[in-house]
Protein backbone atom coordinates (compact mmCIF):
# COMPACT_ATOMS: atom_id res chain seq x y z
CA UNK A 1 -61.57 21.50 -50.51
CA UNK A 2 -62.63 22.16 -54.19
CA UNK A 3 -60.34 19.97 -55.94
CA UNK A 4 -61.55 17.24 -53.63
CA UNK A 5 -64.84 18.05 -54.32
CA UNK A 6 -64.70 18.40 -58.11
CA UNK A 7 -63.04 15.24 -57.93
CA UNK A 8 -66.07 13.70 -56.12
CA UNK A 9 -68.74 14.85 -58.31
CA UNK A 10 -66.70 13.98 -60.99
CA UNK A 11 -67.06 10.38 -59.61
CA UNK A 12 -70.98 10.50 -59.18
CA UNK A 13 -71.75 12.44 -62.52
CA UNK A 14 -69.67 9.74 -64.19
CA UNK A 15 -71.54 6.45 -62.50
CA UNK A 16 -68.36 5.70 -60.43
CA UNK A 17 -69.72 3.04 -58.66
CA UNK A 18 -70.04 0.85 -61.79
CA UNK A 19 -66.65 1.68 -63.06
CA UNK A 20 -64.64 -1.22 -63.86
CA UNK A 21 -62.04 0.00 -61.40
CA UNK A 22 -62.23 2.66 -58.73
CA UNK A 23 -59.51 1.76 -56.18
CA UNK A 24 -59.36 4.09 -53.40
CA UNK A 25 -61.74 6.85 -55.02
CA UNK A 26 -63.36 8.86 -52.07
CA UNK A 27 -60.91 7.63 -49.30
CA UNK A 28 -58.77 10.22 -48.04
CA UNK A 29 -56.18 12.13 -50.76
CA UNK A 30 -56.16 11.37 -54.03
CA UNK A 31 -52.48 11.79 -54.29
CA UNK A 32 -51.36 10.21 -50.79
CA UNK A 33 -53.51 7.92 -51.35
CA UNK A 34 -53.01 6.25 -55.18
CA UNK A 35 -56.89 7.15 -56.47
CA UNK A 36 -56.77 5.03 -59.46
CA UNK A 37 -56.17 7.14 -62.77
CA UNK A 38 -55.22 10.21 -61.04
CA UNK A 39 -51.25 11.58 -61.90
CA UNK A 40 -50.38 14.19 -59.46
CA UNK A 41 -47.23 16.19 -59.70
CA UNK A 42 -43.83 15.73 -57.85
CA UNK A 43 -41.63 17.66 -55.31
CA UNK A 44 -43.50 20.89 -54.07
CA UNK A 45 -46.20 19.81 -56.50
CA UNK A 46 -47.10 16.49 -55.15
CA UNK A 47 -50.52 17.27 -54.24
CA UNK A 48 -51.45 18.60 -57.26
CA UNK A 49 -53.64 16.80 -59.68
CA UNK A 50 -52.27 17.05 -62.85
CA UNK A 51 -54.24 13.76 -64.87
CA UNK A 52 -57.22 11.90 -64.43
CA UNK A 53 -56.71 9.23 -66.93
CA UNK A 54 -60.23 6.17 -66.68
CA UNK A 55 -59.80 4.97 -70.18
CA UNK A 56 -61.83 1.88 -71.45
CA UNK A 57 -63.18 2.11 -67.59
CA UNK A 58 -67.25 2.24 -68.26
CA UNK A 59 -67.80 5.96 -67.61
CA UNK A 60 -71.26 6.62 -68.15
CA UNK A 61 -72.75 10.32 -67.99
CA UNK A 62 -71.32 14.09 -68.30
CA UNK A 63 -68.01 15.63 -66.76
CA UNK A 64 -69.82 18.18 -63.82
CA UNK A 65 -68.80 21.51 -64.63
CA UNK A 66 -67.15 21.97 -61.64
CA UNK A 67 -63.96 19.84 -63.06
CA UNK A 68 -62.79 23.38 -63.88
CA UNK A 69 -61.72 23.75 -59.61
CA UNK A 70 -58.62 21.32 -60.40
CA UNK A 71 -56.53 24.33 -61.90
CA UNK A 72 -53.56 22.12 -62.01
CA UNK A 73 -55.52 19.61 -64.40
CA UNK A 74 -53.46 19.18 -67.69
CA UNK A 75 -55.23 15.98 -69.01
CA UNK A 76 -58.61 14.53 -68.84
């Protein structure tokens, strides 16, 4: 899925391994599943990424290009 995908390269690009918090990044959905800093919409829109907020979180490196495949991103 490309959202799922932007949203892992968006991890790697950004060193999200040494992030000072990462709960549940990669594991399943980041909506279902609570990714930390990741809004996503509600009713019909529930799935839909809508935020990724990582403030003061030690993101080091570039956003990938490929953030542009979460159409329903409002806020970075």
């Amino acid at each position: 899925p490309p959202v799922l995908n932007a949203l892992q390269t968006f991890y790697t690009s950004t060193n999200g391994p040494n992030w000072n918090v990462s709960t549940s990044w990669g594991t399943g959905d980041p909506c279902a599943d609570s990714w930390f800093g990741i809004k996503c919409g509600t009713g019909s829109a529930s799935n839909k990424v809508l935020e990724i907020s990582l403030t003061d979180n030690n993101l080091v490196g570039e956003i990938p290009p490929d953030i542009v495949n979460i159409s329903s991103l409002t806020k970075l």
